[in-house]
Protein backbone atom coordinates (compact mmCIF):
# COMPACT_ATOMS: atom_id res chain seq x y z
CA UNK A 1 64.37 107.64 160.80
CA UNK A 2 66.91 108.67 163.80
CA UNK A 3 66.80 112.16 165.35
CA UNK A 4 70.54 113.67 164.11
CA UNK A 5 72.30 114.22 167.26
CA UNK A 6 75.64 116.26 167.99
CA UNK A 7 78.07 114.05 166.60
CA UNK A 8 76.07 113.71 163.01
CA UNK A 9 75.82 117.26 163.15
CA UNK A 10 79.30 117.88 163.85
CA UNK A 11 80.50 115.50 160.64
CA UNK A 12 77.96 117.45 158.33
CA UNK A 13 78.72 121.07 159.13
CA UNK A 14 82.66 120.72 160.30
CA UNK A 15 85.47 119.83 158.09
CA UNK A 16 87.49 118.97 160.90
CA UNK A 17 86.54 118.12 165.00
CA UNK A 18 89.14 117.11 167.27
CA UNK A 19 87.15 116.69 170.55
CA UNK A 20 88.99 117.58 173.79
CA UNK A 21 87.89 114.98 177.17
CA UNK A 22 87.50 115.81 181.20
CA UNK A 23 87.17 118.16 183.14
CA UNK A 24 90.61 118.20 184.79
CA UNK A 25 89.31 117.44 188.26
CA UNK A 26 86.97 114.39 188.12
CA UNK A 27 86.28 112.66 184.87
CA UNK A 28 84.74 112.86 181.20
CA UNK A 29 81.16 113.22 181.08
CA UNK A 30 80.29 111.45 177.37
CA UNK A 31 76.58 113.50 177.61
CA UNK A 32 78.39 116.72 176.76
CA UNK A 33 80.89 116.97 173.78
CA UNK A 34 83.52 119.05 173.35
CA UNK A 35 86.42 120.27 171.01
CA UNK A 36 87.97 122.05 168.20
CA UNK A 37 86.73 122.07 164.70
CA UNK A 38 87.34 123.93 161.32
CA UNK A 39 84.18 125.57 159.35
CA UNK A 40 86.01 127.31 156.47
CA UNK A 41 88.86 129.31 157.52
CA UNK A 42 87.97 129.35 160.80
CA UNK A 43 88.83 127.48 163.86
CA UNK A 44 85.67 127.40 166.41
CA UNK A 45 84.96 125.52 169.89
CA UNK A 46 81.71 123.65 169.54
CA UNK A 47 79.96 122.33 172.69
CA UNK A 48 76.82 120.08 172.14
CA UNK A 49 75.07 117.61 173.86
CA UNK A 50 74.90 113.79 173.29
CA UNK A 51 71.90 111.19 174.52
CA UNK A 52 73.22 108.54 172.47
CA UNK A 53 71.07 106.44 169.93
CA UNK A 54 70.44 102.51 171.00
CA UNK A 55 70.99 101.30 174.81
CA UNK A 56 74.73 101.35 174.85
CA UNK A 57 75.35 104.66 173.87
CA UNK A 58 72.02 106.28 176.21
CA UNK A 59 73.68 103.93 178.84
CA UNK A 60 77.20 105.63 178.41
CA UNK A 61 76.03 109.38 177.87
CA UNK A 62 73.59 108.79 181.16
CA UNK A 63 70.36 109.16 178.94
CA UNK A 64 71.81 112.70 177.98
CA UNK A 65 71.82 114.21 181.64
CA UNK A 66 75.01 115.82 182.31
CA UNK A 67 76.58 115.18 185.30
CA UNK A 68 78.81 118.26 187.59
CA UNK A 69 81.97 117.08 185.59
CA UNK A 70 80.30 117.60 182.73
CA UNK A 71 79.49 120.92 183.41
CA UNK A 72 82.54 121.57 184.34
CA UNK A 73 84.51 120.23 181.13
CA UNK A 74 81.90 122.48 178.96
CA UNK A 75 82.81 125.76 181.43
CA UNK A 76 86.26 124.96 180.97
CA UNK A 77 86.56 124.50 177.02
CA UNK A 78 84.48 128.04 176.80
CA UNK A 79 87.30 129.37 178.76
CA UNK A 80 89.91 127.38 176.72
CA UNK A 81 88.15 128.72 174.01
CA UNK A 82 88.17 132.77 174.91
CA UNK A 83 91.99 132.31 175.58
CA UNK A 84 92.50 131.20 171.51
């Protein structure tokens, strides 16, 4: 059986996720995941982290190792976030 990651997470809790990309500098890091979602009447900012399941996916979230830009997208959402 797979370990649930971020994303399953995110389907099973949230009724709604729109996630929000880059950091507006460099790039998207795909290891850290970002955006919007609606748990009840609530709106919330979820951040989570993604290693991906088979070899693609680890391949294109870097094995789950965030890179600077993806630091910087998840510092940038919590401040996105504060303003809402």
């Amino acid at each position: 059986m797979a370990v649930p990651q971020t994303l399953d997470y995110l389907d099973m809790i949230f009724d709604e996720f729109v996630e929000l990309h880059g950091d507006r500098a460099m790039g998207d890091d795909k290891a850290i995941r970002t955006g919007f979602a609606r748990l009840g009447d609530y709106r919330v900012l979820v951040i989570g982290h993604q290693k991906g399941r088979n070899l693609e996916e680890k391949k294109e979230c870097f094995w789950g190792c965030a890179h600077p830009e993806g630091y910087r997208k998840a510092l940038g959402k919590m401040r996105l976030g504060r303003q809402v």
